[in-house]
Protein backbone atom coordinates (compact mmCIF):
# COMPACT_ATOMS: atom_id res chain seq x y z
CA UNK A 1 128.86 116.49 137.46
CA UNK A 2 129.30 120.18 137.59
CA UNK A 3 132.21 121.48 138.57
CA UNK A 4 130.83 123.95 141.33
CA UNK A 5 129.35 121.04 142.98
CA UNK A 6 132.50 118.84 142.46
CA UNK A 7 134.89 121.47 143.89
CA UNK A 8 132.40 121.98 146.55
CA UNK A 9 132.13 118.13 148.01
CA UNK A 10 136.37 118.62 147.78
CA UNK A 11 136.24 121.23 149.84
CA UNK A 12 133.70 119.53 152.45
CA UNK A 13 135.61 116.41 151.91
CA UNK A 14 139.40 118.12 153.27
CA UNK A 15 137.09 119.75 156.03
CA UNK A 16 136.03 116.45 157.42
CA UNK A 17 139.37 114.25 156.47
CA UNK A 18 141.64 117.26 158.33
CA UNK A 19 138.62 117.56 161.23
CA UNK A 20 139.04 113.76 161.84
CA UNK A 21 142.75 114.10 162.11
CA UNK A 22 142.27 116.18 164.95
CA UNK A 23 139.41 114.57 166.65
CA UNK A 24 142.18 112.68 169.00
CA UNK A 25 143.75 116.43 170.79
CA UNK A 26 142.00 117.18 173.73
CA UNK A 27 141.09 120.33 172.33
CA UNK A 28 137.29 121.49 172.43
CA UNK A 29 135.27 120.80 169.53
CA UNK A 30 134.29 124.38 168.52
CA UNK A 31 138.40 124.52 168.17
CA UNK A 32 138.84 121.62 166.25
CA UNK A 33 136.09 122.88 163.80
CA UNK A 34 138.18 126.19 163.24
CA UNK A 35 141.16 124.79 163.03
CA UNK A 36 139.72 122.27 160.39
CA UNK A 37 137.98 125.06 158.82
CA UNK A 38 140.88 126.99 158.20
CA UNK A 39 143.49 123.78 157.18
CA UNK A 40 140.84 123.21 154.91
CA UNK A 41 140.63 126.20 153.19
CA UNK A 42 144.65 126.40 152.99
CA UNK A 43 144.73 122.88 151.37
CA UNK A 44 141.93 123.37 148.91
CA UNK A 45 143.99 126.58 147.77
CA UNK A 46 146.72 124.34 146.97
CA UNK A 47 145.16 120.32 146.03
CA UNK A 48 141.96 121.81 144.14
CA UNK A 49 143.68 124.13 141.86
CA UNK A 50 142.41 122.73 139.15
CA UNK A 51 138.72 122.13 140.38
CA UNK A 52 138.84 125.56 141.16
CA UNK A 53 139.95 127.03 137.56
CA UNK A 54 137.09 124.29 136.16
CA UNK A 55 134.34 125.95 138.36
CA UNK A 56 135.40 129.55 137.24
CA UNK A 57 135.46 128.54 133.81
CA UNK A 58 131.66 127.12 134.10
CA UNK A 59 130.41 130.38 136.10
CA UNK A 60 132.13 132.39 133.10
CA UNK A 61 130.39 131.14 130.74
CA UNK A 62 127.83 130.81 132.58
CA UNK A 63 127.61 134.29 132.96
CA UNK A 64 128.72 135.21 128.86
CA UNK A 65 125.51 133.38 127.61
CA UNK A 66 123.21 135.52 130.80
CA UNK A 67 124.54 138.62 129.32
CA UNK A 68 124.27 137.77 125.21
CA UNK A 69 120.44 136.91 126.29
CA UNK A 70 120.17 139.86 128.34
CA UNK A 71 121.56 142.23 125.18
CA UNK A 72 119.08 140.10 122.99
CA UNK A 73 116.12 140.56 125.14
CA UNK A 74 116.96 144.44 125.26
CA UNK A 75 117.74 144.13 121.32
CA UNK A 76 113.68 142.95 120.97
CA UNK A 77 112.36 144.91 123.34
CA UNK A 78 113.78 147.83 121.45
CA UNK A 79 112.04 146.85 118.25
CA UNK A 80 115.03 144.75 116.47
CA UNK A 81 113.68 142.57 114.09
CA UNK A 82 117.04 140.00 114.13
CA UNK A 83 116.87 139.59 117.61
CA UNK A 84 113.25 138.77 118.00
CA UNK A 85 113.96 136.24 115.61
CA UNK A 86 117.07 134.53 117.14
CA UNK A 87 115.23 133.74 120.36
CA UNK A 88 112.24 132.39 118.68
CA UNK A 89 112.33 128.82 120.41
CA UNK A 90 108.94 128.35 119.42
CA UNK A 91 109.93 128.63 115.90
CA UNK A 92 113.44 126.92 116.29
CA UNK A 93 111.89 124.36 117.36
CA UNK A 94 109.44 123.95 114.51
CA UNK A 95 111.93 124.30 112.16
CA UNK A 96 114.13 121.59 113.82
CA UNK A 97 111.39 118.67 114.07
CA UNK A 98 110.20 116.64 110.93
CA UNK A 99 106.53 117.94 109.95
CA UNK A 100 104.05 114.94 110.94
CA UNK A 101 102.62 113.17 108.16
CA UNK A 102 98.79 113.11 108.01
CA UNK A 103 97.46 109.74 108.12
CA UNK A 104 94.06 109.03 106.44
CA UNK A 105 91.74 107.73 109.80
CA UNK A 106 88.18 106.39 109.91
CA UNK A 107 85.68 109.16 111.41
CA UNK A 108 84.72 107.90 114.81
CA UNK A 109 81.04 107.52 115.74
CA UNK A 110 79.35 109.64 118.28
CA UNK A 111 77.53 107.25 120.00
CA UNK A 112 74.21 108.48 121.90
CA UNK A 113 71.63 106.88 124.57
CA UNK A 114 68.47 105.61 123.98
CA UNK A 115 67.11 108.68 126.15
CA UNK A 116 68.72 110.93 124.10
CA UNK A 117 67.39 110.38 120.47
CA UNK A 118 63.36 109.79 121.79
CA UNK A 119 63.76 113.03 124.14
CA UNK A 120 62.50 116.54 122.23
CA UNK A 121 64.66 119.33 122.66
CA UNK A 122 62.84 122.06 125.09
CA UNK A 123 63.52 125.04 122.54
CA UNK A 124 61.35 128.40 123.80
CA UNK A 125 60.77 130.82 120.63
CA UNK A 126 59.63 134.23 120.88
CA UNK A 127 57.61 135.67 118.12
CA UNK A 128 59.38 138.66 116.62
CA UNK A 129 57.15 141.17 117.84
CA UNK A 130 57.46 140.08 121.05
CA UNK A 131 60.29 141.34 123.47
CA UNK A 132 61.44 138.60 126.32
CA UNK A 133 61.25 139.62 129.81
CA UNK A 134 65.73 140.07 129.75
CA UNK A 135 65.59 142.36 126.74
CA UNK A 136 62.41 144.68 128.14
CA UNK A 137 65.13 144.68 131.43
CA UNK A 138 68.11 145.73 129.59
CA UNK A 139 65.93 148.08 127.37
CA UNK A 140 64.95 149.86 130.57
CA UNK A 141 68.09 149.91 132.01
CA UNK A 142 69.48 151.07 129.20
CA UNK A 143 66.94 154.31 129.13
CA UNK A 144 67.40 154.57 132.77
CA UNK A 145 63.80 153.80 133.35
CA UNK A 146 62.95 153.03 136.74
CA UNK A 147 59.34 152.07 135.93
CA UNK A 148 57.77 149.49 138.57
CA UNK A 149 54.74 148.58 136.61
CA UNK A 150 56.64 147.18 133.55
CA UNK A 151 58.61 145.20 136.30
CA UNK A 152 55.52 144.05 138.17
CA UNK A 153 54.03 142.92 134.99
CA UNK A 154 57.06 140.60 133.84
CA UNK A 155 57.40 139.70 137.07
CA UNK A 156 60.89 141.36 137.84
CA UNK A 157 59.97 142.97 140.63
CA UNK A 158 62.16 141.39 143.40
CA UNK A 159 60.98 141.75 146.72
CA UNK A 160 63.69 143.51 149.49
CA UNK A 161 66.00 141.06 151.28
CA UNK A 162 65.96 141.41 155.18
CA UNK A 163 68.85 142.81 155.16
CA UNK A 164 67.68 145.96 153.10
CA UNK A 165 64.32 145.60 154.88
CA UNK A 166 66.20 146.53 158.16
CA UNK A 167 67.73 149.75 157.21
C-alpha cells in the first residue's frame, strides 16, 4: 500500500476513534467535529511519526525521478543524442524481450463464392486518345476555362439548386 494513502486512512482513522470518544458530551456536533479535528491532528503528529517520514520519503523520490525525466526531456529536446537514447522505451523494450522465432506455417486459402468466380469484372477503358469526362474537367479548371459548351457536351453542366435559383 502506499504510504500516502496509509498515513492518510491513520489520520481519518484517529479522527473518527477521538470523534467517537466524544460523541457522549452534550456538546453540538459541529464542536465535537473540531475538537476531533484538532485531537486528531495533535495525535497523528505524535503516533504516525513514522508513517509520516515513509510518505515524505515516497513523495521525494517521487519527485527526484519527475525532475531527472524533466532534465532528460529538456536534454532531447535540445538535440542530445544520449538522452534521446536513454528514454527510448520503445527500444528498451525491444532490446529486453527474446526476438520471436519464425515458424514455417501453411499459406491459408482465400476462399471465394460461387458468384464471385462466374461474375466478369465491369472494367471501363478509355482509348488513349480519348480524354474522360474528369480529366477534360480538371484540364479546364486547370486553364481557368469557363467554357459551357465543353460542359454541355460531357454532360457536366449541373443545373442551379433552388437555393441559388432564388437569389
Amino acid at each position: 500500500m502506499s504510504p500516502a494513502i496509509k498515513y492518510t486512512l491513520g489520520r481519518l482513522g484517529l479522527f473518527v476513534v477521538v470523534f467517537a470518544a466524544l460523541f457522549p458530551l452534550p456538546l453540538n456536533i459541529l464542536v465535537k467535529a473540531m475538537i476531533a479535528f484538532v485531537a486528531s491532528a495533535g495525535f497523528s503528529f505524535i503516533l504516525l511519526r513514522k508513517w509520516r517520514n515513509e510518505m515524505a520519503e515516497h513523495l521525494g523520490s517521487v519527485v527526484e525521478r519527475r525532475t531527472a525525466e524533466k532534465q532528460r526531456l529538456r536534454s532531447a529536446l535540445a538535440g542530445d543524442d544520449d538522452a534521446v537514447a536513454a528514454g527510448d522505451r520503445v527500444a528498451a523494450a525491444d532490446a529486453s524481450t527474446p526476438a520471436p522465432t519464425e515458424e514455417k506455417t501453411a499459406p491459408t486459402e482465400v476462399k471465394t463464392t460461387q458468384a464471385e468466380k462466374t461474375a466478369p469484372a465491369e472494367v471501363k477503358t478509355v482509348p488513349a486518345g480519348e480524354k474522360t469526362a474528369l480529366a477534360e474537367e480538371k484540364t479546364a479548371t486547370a486553364a481557368g476555362s469557363t467554357d459551357t459548351d465543353v460542359a454541355a457536351a460531357t454532360g457536366e453542366l449541373k443545373s442551379e439548386t433552388k437555393s441559388d435559383a432564388g437569389k
